[in-house]
C-alpha atoms as a PDB file:
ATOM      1  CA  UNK A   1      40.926  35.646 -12.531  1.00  0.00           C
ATOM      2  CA  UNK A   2      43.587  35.016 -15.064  1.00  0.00           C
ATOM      3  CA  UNK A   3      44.069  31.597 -16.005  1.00  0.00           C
ATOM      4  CA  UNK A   4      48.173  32.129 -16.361  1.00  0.00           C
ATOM      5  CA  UNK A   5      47.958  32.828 -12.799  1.00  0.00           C
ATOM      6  CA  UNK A   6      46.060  29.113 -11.322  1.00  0.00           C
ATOM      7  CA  UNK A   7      49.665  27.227 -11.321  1.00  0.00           C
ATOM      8  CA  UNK A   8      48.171  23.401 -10.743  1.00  0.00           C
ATOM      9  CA  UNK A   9      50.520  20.807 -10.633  1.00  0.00           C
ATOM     10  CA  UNK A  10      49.578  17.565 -13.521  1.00  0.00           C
ATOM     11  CA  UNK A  11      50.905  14.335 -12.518  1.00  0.00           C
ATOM     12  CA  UNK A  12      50.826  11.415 -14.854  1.00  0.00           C
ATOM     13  CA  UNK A  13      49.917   7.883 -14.230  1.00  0.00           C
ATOM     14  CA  UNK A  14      53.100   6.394 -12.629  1.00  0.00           C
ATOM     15  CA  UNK A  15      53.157   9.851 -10.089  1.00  0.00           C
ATOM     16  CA  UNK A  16      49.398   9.104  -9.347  1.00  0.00           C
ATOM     17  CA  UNK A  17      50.176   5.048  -8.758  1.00  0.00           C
ATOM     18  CA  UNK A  18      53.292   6.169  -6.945  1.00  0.00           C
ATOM     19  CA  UNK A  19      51.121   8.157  -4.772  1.00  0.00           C
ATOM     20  CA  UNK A  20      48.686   6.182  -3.636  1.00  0.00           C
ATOM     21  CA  UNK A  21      50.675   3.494  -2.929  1.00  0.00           C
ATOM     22  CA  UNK A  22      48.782   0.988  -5.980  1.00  0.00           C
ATOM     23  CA  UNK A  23      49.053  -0.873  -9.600  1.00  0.00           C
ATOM     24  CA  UNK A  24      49.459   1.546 -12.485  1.00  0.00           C
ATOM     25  CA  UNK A  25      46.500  -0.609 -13.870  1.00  0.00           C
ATOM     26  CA  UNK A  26      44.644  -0.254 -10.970  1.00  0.00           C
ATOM     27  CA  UNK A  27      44.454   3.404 -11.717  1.00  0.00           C
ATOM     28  CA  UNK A  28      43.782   3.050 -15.454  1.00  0.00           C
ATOM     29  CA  UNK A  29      40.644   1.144 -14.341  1.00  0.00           C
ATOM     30  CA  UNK A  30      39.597   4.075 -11.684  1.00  0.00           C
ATOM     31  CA  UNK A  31      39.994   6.315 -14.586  1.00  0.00           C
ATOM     32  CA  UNK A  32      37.567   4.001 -16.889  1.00  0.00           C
ATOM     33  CA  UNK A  33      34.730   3.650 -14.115  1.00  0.00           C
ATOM     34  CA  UNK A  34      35.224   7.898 -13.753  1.00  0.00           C
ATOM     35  CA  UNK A  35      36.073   7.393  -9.975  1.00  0.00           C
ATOM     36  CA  UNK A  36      39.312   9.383  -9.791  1.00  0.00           C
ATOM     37  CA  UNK A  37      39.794  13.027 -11.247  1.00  0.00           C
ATOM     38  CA  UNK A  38      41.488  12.586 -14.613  1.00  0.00           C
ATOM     39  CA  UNK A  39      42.120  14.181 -18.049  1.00  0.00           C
ATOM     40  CA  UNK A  40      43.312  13.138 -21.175  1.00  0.00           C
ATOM     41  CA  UNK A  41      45.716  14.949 -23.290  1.00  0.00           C
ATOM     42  CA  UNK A  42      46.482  13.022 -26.249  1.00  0.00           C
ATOM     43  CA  UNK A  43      46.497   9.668 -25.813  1.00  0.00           C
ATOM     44  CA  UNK A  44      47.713   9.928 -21.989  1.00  0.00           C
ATOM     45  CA  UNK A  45      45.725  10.441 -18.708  1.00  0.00           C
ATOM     46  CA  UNK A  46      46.620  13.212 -16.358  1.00  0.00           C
ATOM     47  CA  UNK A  47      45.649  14.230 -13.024  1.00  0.00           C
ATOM     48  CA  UNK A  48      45.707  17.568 -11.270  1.00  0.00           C
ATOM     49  CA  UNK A  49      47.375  17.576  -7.752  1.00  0.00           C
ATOM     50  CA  UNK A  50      45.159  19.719  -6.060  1.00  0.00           C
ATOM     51  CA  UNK A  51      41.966  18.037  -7.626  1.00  0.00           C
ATOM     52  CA  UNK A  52      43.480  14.540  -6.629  1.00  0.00           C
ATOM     53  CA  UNK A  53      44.397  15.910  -2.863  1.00  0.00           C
ATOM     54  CA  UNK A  54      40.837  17.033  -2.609  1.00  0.00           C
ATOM     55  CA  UNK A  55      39.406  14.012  -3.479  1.00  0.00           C
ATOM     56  CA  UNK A  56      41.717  11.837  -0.768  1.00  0.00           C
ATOM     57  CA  UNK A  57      40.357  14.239   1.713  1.00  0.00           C
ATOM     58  CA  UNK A  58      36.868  13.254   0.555  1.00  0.00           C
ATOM     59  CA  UNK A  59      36.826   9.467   0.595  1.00  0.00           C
ATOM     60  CA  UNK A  60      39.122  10.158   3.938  1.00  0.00           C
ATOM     61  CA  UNK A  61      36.170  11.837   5.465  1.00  0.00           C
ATOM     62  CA  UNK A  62      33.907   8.836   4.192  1.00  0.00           C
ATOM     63  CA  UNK A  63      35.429   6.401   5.043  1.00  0.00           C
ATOM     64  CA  UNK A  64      35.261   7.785   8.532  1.00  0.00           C
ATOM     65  CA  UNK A  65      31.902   8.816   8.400  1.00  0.00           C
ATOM     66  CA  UNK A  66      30.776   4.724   7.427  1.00  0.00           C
ATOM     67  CA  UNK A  67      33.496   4.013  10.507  1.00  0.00           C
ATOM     68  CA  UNK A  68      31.429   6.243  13.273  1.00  0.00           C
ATOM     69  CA  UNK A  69      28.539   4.215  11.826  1.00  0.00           C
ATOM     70  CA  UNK A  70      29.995   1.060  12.352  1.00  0.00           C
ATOM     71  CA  UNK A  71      31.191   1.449  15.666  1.00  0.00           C
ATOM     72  CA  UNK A  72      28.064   3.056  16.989  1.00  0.00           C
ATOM     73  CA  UNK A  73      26.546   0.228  16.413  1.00  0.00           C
ATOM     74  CA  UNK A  74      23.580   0.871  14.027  1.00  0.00           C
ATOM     75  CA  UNK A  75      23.679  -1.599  11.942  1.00  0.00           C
ATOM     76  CA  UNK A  76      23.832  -4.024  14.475  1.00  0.00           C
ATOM     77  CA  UNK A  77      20.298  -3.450  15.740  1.00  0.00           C
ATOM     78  CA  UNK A  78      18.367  -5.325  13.186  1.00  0.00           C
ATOM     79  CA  UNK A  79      21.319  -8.489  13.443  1.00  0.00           C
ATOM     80  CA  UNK A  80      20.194 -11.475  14.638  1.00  0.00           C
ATOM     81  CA  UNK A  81      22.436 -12.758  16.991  1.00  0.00           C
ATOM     82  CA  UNK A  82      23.189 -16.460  17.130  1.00  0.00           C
ATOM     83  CA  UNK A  83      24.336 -17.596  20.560  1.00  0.00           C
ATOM     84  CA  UNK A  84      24.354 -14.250  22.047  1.00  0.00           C
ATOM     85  CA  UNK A  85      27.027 -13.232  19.352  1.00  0.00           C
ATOM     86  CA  UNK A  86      26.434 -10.491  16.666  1.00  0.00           C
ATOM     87  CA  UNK A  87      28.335 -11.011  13.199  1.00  0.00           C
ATOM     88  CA  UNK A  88      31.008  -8.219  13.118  1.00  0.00           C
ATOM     89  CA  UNK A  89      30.858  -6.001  10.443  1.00  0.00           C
END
């Protein structure tokens, strides 16, 4: 495949904070602790759409997965109730 042909979209840090809806700093410190996609080029951070799309889907789909495990009630069967009631969780 021919690199000239792969046409990702880069967003920068404002477009990435814009996005999802939090602190420009907030995604400065994602960068730092290597949690979200990212690439420098110079002294700037940049993100690749597609990448960054991929990875919503993924913590989407795990944060859903921990959901199914909270409302089956799993981790509720080693709780010790007190009164009959179970902490939520």
């Amino acid at each position: 495949m021919n690199p000239k042909e792969i046409d990702h979209e880069i967003l920068t840090v404002k477009e990435i904070s814009d996005l999802l809806q939090v602190h420009q700093s907030t995604i400065y410190k994602m960068v730092r602790q290597g949690k979200i996609p990212s690439f420098r080029v110079g002294a700037d951070w940049r993100f690749r759409k597609d990448l960054i799309e991929r990875w919503m889907a993924e913590k989407s789909m795990s944060a859903g997965q921990v959901r199914k495990v909270i409302e089956s009630g799993v981790n509720r069967r080693n709780s010790t109730s007190v009164n009959g009631w179970l902490p939520r969780i």
